[in-house]
Protein backbone atom coordinates (compact mmCIF):
# COMPACT_ATOMS: atom_id res chain seq x y z
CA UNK A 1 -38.41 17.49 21.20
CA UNK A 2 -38.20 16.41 24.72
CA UNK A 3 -40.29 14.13 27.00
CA UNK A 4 -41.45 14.89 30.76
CA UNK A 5 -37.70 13.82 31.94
CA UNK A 6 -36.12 16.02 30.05
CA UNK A 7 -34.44 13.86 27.64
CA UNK A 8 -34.67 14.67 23.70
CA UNK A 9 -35.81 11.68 21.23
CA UNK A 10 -32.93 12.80 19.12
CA UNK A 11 -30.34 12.16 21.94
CA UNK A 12 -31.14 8.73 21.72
CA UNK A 13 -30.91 8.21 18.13
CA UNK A 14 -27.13 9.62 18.01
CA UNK A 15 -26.30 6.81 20.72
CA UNK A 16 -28.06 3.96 18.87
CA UNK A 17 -25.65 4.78 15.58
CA UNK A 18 -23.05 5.28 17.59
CA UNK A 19 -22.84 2.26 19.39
CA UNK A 20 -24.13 0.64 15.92
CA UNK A 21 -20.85 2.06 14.58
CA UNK A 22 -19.14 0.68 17.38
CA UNK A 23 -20.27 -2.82 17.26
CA UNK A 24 -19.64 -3.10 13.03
CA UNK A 25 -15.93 -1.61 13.64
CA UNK A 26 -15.84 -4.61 16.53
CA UNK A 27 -17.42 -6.82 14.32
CA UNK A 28 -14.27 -6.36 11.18
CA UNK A 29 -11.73 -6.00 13.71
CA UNK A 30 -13.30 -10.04 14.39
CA UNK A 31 -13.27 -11.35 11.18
CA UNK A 32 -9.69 -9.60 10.31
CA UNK A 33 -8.33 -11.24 13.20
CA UNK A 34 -10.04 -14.79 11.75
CA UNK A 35 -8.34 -13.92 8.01
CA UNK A 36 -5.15 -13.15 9.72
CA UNK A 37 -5.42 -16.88 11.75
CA UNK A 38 -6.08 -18.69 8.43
CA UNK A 39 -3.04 -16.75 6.64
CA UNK A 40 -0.73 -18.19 9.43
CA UNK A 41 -1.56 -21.57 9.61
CA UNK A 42 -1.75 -21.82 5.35
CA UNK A 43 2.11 -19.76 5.24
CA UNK A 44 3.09 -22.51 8.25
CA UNK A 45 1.54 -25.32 5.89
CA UNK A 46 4.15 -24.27 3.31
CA UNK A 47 7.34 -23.85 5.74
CA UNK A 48 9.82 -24.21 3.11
CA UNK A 49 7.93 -22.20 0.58
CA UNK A 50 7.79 -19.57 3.30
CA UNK A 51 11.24 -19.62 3.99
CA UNK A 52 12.31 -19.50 0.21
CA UNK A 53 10.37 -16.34 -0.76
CA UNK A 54 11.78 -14.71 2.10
CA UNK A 55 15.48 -14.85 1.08
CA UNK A 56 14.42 -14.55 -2.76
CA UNK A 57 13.61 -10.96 -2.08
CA UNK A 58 16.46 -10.42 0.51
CA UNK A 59 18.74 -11.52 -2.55
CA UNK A 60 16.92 -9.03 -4.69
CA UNK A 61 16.82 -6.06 -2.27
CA UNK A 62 20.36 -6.78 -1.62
CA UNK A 63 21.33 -6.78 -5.33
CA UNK A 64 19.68 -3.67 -5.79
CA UNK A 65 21.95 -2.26 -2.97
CA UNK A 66 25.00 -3.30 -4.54
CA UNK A 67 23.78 -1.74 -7.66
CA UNK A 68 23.63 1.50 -6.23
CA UNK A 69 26.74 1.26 -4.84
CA UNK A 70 28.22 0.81 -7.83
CA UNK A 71 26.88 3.69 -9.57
CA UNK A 72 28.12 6.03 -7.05
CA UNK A 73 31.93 5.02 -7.52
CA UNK A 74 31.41 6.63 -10.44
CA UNK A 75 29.93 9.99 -9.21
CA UNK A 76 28.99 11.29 -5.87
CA UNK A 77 25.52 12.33 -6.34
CA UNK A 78 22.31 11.70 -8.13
CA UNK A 79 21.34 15.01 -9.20
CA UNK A 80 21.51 16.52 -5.14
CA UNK A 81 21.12 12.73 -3.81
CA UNK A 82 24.65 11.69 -2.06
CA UNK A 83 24.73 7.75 -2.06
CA UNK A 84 22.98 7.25 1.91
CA UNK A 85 19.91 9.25 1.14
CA UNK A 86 19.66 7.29 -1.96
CA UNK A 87 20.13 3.98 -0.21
CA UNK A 88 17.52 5.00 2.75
CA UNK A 89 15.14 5.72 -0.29
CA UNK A 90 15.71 2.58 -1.37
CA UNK A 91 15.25 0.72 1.93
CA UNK A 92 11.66 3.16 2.22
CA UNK A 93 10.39 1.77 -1.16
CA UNK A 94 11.27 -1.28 -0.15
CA UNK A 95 9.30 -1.07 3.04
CA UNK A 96 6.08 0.10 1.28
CA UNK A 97 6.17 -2.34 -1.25
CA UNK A 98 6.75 -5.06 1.26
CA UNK A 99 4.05 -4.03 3.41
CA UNK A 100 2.00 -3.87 -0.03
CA UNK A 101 3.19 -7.40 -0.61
CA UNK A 102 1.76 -8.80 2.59
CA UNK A 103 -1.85 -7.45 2.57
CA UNK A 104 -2.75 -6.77 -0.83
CA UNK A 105 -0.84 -8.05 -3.69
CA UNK A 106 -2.51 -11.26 -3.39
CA UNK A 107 -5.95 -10.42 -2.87
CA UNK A 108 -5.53 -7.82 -6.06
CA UNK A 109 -3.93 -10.58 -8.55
CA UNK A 110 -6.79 -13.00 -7.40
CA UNK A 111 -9.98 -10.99 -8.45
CA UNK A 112 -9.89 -12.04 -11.56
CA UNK A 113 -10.24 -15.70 -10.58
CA UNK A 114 -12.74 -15.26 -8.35
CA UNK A 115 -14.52 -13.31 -11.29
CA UNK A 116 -13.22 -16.35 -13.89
CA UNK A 117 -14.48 -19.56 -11.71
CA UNK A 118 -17.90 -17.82 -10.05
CA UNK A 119 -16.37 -17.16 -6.56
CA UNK A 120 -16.98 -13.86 -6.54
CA UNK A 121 -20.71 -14.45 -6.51
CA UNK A 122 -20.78 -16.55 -3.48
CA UNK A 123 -18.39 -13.39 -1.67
CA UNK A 124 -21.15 -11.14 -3.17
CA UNK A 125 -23.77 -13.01 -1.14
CA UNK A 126 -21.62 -13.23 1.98
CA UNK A 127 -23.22 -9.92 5.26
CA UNK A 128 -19.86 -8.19 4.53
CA UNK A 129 -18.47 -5.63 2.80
CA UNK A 130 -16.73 -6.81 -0.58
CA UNK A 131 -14.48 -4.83 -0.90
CA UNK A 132 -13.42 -5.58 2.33
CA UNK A 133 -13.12 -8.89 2.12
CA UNK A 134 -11.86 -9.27 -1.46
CA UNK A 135 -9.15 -6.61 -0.59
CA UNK A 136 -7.87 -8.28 2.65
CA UNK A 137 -8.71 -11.30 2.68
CA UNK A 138 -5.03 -13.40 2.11
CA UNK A 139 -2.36 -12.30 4.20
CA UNK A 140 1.73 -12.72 2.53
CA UNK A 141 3.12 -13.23 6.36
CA UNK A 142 7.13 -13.17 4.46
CA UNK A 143 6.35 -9.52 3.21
CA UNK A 144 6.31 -8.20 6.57
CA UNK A 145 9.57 -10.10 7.69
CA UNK A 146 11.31 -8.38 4.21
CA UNK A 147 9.47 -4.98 5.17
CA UNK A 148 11.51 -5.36 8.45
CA UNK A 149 14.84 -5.67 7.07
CA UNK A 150 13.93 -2.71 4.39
CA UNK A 151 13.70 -0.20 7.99
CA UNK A 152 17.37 -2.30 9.31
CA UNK A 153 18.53 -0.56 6.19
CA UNK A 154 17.06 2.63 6.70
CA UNK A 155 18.62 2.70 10.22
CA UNK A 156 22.54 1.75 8.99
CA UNK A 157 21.88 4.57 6.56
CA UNK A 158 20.61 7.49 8.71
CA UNK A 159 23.27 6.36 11.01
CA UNK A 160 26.02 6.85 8.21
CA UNK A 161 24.15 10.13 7.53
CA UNK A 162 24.19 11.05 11.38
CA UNK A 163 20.55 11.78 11.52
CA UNK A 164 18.74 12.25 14.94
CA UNK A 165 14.92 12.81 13.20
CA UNK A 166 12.29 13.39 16.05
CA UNK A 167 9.71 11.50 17.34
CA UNK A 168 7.32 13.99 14.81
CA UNK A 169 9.33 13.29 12.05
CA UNK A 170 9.77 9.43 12.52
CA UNK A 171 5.74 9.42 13.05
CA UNK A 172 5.49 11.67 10.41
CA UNK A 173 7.47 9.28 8.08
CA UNK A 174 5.11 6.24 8.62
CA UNK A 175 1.98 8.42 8.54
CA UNK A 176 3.48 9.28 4.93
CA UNK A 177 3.94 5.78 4.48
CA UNK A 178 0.80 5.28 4.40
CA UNK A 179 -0.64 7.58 2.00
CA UNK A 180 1.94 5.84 -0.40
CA UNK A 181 0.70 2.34 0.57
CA UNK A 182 -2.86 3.73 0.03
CA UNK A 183 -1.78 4.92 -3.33
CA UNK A 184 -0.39 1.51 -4.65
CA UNK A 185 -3.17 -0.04 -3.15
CA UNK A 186 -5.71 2.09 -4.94
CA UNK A 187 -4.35 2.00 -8.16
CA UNK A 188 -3.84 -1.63 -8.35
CA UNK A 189 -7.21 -2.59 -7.43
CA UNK A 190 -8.28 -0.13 -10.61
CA UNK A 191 -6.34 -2.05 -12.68
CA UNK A 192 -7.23 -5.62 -11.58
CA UNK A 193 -11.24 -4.07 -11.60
CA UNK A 194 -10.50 -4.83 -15.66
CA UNK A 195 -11.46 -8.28 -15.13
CA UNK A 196 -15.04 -7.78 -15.11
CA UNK A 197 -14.37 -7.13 -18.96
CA UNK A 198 -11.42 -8.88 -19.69
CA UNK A 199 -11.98 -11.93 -17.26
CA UNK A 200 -7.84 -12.16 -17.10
CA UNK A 201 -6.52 -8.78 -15.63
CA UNK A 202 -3.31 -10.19 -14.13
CA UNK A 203 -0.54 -8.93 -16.69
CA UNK A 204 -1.81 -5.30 -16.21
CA UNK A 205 -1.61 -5.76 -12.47
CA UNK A 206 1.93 -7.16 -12.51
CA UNK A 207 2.74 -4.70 -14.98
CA UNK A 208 2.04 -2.26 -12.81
CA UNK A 209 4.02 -3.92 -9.84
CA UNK A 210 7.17 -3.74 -12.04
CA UNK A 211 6.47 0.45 -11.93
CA UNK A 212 6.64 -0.16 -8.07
CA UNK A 213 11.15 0.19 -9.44
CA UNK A 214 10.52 3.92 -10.02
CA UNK A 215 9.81 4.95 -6.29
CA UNK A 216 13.08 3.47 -5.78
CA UNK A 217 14.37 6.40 -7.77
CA UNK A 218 15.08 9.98 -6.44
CA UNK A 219 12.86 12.48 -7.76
CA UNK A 220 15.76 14.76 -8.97
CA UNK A 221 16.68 11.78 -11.79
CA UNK A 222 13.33 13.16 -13.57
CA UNK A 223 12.60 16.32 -16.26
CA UNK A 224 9.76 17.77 -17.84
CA UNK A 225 7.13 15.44 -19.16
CA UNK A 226 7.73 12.02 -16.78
CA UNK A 227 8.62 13.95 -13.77
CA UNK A 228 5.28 15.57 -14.22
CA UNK A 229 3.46 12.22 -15.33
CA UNK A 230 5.15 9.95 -12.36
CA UNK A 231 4.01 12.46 -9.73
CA UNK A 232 0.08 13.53 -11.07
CA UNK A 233 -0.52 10.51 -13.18
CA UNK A 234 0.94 7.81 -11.76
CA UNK A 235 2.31 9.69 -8.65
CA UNK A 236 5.22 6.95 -8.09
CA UNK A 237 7.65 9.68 -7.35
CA UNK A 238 5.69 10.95 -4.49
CA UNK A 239 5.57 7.33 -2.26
CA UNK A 240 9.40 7.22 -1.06
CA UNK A 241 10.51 10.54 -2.20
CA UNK A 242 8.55 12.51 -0.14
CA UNK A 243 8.60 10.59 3.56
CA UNK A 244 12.57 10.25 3.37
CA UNK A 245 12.94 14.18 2.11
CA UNK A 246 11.00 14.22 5.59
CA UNK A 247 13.71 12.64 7.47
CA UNK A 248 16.84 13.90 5.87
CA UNK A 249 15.03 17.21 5.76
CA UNK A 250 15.16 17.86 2.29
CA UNK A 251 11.82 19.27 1.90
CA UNK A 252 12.06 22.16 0.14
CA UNK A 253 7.87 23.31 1.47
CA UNK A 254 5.11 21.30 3.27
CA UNK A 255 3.34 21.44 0.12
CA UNK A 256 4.66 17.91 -0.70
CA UNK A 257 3.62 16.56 2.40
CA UNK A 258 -0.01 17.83 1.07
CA UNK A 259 0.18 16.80 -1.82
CA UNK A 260 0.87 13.15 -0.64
CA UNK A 261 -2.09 13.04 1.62
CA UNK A 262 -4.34 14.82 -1.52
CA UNK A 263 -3.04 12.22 -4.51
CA UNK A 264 -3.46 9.16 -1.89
CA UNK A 265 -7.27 10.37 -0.90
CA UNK A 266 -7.76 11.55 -5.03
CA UNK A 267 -6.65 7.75 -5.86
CA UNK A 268 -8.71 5.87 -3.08
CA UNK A 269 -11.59 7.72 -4.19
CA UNK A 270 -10.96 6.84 -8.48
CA UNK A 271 -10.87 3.52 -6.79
CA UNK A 272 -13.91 3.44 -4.93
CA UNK A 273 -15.75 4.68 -8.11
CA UNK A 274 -14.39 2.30 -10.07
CA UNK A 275 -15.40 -0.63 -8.06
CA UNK A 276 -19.07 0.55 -7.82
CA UNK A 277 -18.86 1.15 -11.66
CA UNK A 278 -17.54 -2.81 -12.17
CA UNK A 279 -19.85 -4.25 -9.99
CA UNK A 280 -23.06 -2.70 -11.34
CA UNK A 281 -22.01 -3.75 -14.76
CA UNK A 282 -21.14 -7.60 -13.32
CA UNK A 283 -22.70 -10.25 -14.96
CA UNK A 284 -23.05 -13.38 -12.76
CA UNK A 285 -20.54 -16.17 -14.24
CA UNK A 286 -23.26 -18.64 -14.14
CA UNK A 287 -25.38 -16.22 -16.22
């Protein structure tokens, strides 16, 4: 319907959501940017602590390193993996699961506190979004320095394979990324949703961070029944395999690429319905 200017009602109502969307996505980038403040000065509070973590998992990421290089002076490939593209798969599941590390491993492992001592019902009360805030809200500044030496890696070993991906493929790569860090995400914040019934949820969430060691592997290494469970299931074999196959160009169809994008979406979405499930079922702890 229009007035005498010529202007519909409707017109107007499409602008006022839009710029209400506008102003909410301004509004998160704001308080992300205040989280991200407090997470520096607490990780600067703890120097040494800081410093410590960081070359505990340089230590471990290099052991791992020297593992592989071990095996392979005993054979030169892992099923049709020669020993580089094995050691830049290593480096990208070590760059996911850093990047996990830094903005939600913490915030995962702590629901069940907040659950256990009450806090969750003041964060319940708080004009945000919960999830939001209970999925972001600590930020583990020291995975993001190990993340960084996980693509150094990456880069000796595409230079030892003489690779020269393109800009699509390198963008392609951390698009891919992504989907795998969605995927851990996702399915860690399932598990850890346990603590509305269990109260203590943290074995099952580690537990599952100790599967993070199987992205690490190639996807050839696997047959029958727990190739098929560690790519549908628990799709661990899709979150490294598939973005390095994209840079070495070992993708045998784009139908991995899909299928990435598909299990990452599949698991965000278990995830979302699993958190709406928990917290209609919550029972205040002061209740």
């Amino acid at each position: 319907m229009a007035n005498c200017f010529g202007f519909r009602y409707s017109d107007f109502g499409f602008q006022a959501k839009d710029q209400r969307s506008r102003v909410s996505v301004k509004r998160y980038l704001r308080i992300y940017s205040a989280l991200w403040k407090n997470s520096v000065v607490r990780e600067m509070s703890f120097k040494a602590n800081f410093v410590l973590w960081i070359v505990v998992e340089l230590l471990w990421f290099s052991l791992q390193l020297c593992f592989i290089a071990v095996i392979y002076q005993h054979t030169d490939r892992i099923g049709t993996w020669t020993k580089w593209q094995v050691v830049m798969l290593m480096g990208a599941s070590h760059f996911i699961q850093q990047l996990f590390t830094a903005l939600f491993l913490t915030n995962c492992v702590q629901l069940s506190d907040y659950i256990r001592t009450g806090r969750l019902d003041f964060l319940l009360l708080l004009p945000i979004n919960t999830r939001f805030l209970i999925s972001l809200r600590h930020v583990d500044l020291g995975g993001f320095v190990n993340a960084a030496s996980a693509l150094a890696v990456m880069g000796y070993a595409g230079w030892q394979l003489q690779l020269a991906p393109s800009a699509a493929q390198v963008l392609g790569f951390f698009l891919l990324c992504l989907c795998g860090l969605l995927i851990h995400y996702s399915l860690m914040l399932t598990l850890a949703c346990a603590s509305f019934w269990t109260v203590r949820a943290q074995g099952m969430v580690w537990g599952y961070y100790n599967l993070f060691q199987i992205a690490r592997l190639p996807d050839a290494a696997f047959q029958g029944f727990f190739k098929v469970f560690f790519t549908f299931a628990l799709p661990m074999l899709l979150v490294s395999n598939v973005p390095v196959k994209l840079l070495v160009e070992r993708l045998e169809q784009p139908l991995e690429m899909a299928l990435l994008l598909v299990m990452s979406l599949l698991c965000f979405a278990a995830s979302e319905c699993v958190w709406r499930f928990s917290l209609r079922h919550y029972t205040s702890a002061s209740s």
